[in-house]
Protein backbone atom coordinates (compact mmCIF):
# COMPACT_ATOMS: atom_id res chain seq x y z
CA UNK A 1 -28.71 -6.36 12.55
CA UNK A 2 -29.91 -3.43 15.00
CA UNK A 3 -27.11 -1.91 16.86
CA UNK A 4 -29.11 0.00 18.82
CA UNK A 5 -27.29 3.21 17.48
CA UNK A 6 -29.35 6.28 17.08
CA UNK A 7 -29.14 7.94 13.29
CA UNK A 8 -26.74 10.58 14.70
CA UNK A 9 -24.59 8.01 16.52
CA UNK A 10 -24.74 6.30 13.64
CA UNK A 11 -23.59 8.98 11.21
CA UNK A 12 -20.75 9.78 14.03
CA UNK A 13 -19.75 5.71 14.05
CA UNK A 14 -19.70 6.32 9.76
CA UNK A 15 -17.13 9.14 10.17
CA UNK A 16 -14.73 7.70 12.29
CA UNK A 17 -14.71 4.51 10.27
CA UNK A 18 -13.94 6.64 7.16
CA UNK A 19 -11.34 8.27 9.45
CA UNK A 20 -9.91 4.96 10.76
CA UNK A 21 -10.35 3.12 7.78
CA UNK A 22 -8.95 5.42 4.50
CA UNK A 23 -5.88 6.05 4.70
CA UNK A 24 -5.63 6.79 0.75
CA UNK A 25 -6.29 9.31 -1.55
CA UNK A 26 -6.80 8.26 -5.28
CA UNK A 27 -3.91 9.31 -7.66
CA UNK A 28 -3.71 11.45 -10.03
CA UNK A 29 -1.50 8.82 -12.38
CA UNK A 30 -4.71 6.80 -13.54
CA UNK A 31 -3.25 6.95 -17.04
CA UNK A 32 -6.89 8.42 -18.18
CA UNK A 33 -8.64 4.50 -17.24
CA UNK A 34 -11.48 5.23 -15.83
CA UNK A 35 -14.01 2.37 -14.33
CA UNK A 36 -17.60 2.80 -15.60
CA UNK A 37 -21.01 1.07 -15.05
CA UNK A 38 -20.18 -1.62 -18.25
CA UNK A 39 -17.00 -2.85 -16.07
CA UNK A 40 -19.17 -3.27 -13.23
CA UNK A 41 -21.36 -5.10 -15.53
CA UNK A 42 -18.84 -7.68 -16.66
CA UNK A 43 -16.82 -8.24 -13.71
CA UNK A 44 -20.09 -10.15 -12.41
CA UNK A 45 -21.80 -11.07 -15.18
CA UNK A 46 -18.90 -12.49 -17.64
CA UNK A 47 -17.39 -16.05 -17.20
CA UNK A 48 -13.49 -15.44 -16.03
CA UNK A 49 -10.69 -14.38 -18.46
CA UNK A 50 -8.69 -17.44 -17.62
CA UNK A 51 -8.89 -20.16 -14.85
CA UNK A 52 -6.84 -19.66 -11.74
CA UNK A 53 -4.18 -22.39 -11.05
CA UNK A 54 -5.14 -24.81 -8.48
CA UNK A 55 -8.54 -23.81 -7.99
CA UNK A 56 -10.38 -27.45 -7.75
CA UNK A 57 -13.92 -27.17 -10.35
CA UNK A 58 -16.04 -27.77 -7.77
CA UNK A 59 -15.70 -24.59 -6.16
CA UNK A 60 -18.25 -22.00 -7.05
CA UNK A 61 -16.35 -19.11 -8.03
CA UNK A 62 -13.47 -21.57 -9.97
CA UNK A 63 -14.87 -20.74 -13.58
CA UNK A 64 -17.13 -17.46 -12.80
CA UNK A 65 -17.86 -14.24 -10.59
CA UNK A 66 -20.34 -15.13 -7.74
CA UNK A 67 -22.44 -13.28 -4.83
CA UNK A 68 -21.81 -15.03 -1.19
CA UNK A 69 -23.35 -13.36 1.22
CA UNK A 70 -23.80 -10.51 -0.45
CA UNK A 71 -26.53 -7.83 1.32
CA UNK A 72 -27.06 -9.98 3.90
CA UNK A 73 -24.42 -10.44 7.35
CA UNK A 74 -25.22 -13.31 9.24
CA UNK A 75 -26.65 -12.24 12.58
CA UNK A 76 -24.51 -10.62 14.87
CA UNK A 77 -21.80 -9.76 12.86
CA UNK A 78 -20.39 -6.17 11.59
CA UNK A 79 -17.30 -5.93 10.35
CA UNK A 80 -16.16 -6.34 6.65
CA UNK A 81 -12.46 -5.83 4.58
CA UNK A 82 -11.89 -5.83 1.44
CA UNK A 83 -9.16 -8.49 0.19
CA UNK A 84 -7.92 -9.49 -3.86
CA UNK A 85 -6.60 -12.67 -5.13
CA UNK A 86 -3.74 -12.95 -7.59
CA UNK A 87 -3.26 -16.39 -9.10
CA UNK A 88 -1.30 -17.62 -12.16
CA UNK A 89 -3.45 -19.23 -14.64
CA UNK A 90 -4.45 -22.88 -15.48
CA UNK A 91 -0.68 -23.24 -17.08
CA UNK A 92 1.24 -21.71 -14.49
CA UNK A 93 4.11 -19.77 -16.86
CA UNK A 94 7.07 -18.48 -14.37
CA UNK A 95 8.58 -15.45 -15.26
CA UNK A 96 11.07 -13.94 -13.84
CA UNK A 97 11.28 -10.23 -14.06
CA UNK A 98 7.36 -9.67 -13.73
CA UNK A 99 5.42 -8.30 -10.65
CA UNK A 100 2.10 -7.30 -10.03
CA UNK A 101 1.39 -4.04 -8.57
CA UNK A 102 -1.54 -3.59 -6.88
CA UNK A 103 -3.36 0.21 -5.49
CA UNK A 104 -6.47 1.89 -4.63
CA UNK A 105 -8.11 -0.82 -2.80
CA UNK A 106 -11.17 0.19 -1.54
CA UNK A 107 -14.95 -1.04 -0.31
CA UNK A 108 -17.83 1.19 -0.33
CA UNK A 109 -21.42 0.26 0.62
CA UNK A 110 -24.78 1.92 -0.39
CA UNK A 111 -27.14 3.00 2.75
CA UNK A 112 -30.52 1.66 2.80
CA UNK A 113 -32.10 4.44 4.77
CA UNK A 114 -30.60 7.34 2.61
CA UNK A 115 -29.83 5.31 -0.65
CA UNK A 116 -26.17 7.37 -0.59
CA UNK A 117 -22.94 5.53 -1.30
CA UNK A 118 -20.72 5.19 1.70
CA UNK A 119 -16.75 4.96 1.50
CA UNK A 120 -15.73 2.37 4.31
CA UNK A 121 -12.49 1.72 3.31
CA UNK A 122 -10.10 2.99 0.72
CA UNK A 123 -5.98 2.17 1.16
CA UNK A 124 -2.85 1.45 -0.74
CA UNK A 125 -0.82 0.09 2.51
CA UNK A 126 -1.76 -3.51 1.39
CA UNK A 127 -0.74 -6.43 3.12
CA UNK A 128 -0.94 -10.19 2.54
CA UNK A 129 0.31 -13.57 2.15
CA UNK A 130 1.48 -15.98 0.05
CA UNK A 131 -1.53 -19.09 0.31
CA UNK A 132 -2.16 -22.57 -1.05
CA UNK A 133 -4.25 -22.03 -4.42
CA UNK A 134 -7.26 -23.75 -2.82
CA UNK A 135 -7.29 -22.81 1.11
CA UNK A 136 -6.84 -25.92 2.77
CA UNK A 137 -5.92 -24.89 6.33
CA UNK A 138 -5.64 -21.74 5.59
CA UNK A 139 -1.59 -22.73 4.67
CA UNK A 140 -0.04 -19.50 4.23
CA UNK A 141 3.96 -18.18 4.27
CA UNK A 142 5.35 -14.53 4.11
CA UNK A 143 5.27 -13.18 1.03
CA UNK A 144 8.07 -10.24 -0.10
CA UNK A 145 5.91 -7.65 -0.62
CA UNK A 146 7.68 -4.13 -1.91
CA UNK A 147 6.45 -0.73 -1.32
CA UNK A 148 6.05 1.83 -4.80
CA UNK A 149 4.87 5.38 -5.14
CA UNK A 150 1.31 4.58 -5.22
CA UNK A 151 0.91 1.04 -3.38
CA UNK A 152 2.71 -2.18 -3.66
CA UNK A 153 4.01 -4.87 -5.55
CA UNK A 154 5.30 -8.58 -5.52
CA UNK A 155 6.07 -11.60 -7.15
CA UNK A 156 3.96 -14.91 -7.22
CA UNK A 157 6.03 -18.03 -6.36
CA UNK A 158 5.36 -21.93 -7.49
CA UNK A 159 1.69 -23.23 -6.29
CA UNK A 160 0.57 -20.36 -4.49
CA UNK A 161 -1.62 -17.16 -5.05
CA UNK A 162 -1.33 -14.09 -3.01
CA UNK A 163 -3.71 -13.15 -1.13
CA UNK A 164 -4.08 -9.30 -0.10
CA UNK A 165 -6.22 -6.90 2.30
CA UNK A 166 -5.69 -3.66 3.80
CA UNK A 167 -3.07 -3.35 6.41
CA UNK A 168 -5.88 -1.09 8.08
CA UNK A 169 -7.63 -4.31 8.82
CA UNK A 170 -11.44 -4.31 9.20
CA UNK A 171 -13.82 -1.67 9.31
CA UNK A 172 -17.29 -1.89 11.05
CA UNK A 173 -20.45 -1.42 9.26
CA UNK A 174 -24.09 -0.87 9.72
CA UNK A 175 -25.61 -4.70 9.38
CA UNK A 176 -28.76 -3.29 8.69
CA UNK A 177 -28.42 -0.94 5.99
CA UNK A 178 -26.33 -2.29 3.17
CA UNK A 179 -28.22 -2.39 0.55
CA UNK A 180 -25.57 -2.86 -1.76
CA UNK A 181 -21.76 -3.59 -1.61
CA UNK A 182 -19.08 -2.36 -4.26
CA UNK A 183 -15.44 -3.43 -3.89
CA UNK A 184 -12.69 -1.62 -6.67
CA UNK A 185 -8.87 -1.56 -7.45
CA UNK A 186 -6.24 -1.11 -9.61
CA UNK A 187 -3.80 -3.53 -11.12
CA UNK A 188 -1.12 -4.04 -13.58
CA UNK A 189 2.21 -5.80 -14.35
CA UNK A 190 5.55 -4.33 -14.46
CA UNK A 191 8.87 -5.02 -14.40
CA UNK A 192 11.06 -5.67 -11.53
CA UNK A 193 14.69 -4.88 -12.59
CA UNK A 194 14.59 -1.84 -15.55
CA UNK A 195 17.99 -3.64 -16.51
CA UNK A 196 17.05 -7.11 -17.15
CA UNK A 197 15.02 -8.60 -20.14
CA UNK A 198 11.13 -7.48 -19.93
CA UNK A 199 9.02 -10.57 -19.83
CA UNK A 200 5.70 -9.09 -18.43
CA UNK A 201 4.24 -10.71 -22.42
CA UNK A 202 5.09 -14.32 -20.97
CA UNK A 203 3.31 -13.37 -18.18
CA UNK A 204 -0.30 -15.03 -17.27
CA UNK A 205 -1.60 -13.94 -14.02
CA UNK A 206 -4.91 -13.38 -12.95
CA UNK A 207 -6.57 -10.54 -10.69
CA UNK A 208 -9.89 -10.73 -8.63
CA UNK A 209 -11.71 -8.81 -5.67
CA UNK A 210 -13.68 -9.09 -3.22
CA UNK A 211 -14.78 -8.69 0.45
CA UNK A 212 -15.58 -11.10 3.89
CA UNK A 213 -17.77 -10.14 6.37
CA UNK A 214 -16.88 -10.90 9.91
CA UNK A 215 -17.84 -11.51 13.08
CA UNK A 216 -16.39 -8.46 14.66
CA UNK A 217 -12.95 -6.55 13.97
CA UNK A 218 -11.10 -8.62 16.06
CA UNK A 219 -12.75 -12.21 15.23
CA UNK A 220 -10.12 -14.82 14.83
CA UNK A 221 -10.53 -17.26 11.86
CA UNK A 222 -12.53 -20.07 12.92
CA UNK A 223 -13.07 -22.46 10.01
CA UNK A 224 -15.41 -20.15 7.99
CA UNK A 225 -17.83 -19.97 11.62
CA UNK A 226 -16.45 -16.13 12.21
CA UNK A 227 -16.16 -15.02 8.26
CA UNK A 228 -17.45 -15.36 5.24
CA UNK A 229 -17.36 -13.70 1.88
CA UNK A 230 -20.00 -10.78 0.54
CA UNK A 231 -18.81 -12.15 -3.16
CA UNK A 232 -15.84 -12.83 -5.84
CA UNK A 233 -15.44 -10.42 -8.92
CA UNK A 234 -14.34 -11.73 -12.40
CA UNK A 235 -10.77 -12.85 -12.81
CA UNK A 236 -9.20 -11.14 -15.28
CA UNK A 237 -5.55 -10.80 -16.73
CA UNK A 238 -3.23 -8.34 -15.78
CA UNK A 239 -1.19 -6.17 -18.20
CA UNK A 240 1.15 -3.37 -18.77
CA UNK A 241 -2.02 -0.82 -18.34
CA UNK A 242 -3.75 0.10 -15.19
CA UNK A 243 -7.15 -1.66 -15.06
CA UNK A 244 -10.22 -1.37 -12.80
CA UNK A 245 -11.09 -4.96 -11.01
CA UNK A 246 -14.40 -4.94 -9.32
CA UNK A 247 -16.76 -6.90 -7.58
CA UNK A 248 -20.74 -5.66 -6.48
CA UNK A 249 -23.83 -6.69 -5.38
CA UNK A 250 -26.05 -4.64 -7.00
CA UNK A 251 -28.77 -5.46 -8.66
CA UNK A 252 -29.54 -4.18 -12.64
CA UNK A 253 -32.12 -1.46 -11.60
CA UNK A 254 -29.41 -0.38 -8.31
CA UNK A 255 -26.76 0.09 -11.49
CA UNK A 256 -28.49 2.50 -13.49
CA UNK A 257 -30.30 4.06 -11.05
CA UNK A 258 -28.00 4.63 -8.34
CA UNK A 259 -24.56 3.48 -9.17
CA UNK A 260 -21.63 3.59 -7.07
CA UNK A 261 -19.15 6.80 -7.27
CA UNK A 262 -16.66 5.84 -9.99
CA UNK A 263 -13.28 7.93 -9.64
């Protein structure tokens, strides 16, 4: 979509998105895990680790990573956010004295016109909700979300995933020069009281990301008509370690030829 923004307007409208948008710097406590083009690889290409609880088969991205939109907004709109999933898997193990903490979520998109990766968005202030494990209606509740050093963590309840964006909101993008879209975090399990009995082992939940495009910044949620997602990364399991959790667009030649800025 033409804005009717001239190159210099746009690369003006680029910074104060970045400005507006990233509120985070990456860490220094990575715990030496880096993400690398073969993660990018499998968190589209590979079926997922486990299946996410509640997740009826006939949706697309129940068993496997998938491209939506991907490239392409729907006319008119220009806005996107990045957002992640955590579910517990198909048997739905409760524990007790596990969270997930979650950090470094960020969307970056490569330029069409210059072929140079642009950072829209990259925050640890992450918000989100507690939401039935297939959407219908949208039926969500408040979830107790707890700030930590480097971003946040909470607890899954009973027949419900958590559902997570930026408290940032949306950024707005260039429609017409994405020729590519790369969406990374970090994620791993720990304990909630130091005290009590460690049962992050028992633990089975499942991470994915992804992005939705929308209408504009301010769109309300109107039955899928205003939003839409760009695609759904791999769901994999969480553990004691940091891990990277992506999801891309990118074709093979786009990965080793131009691949996105790994930190």
């Amino acid at each position: 979509m033409s804005t009717g923004i001239g190159n210099i307007s746009w690369v003006v409208l680029v910074f104060i998105c970045f400005i507006s948008c990233s509120t985070d710097e990456l860490t220094n406590e990575l715990d030496n895990i880096k993400n690398n083009k073969q993660t990018l690889i499998d968190d589209m290409k590979l079926p997922h680790e486990g299946l996410p609880h509640g997740v009826p088969e006939h949706f697309d991205w129940q068993a496997k990573p998938r491209v939506g939109y991907g490239n392409n907004l729907p006319k008119g709109w220009s806005a996107i956010i990045p957002w992640g999933q955590v579910y517990f898997d198909i048997d739905q193990i409760m524990v007790k004295n596990t969270a997930v903490y979650l950090r470094h979520l960020q969307v970056w998109y490569l330029s069409k016109s210059t072929q140079k990766w642009i950072q829209v968005q990259l925050s640890s202030n992450i918000n989100g909700a507690y939401y039935v494990e297939d959407f219908q209606g949208d039926v969500s509740q408040p979830a107790d979300i707890f700030k930590e050093n480097t971003g946040v963590s909470v607890q899954l309840i009973k027949d419900h995933n958590f559902h997570f964006w930026p408290e940032e909101g949306r950024c707005e993008i260039q429609a017409d020069d994405i020729d590519g879209v790369w969406v990374s975090m970090q994620g791993r399990l720990k304990q909630v009281d130091d005290k009590k009995v460690d049962d992050r082992s028992k633990a089975r939940l499942l991470l994915s990301v992804g992005a939705d495009y929308w209408l504009s910044k301010n769109a309300t949620w109107d039955q899928w008509k205003t939003n839409g997602d760009v695609g759904i990364g791999r769901f994999k399991y969480l553990n004691a370690q940091w891990q990277w959790f992506n999801m891309h667009t990118l074709t093979d030649r786009q990965l080793d030829e131009n691949p996105p800025p790994f930190q």
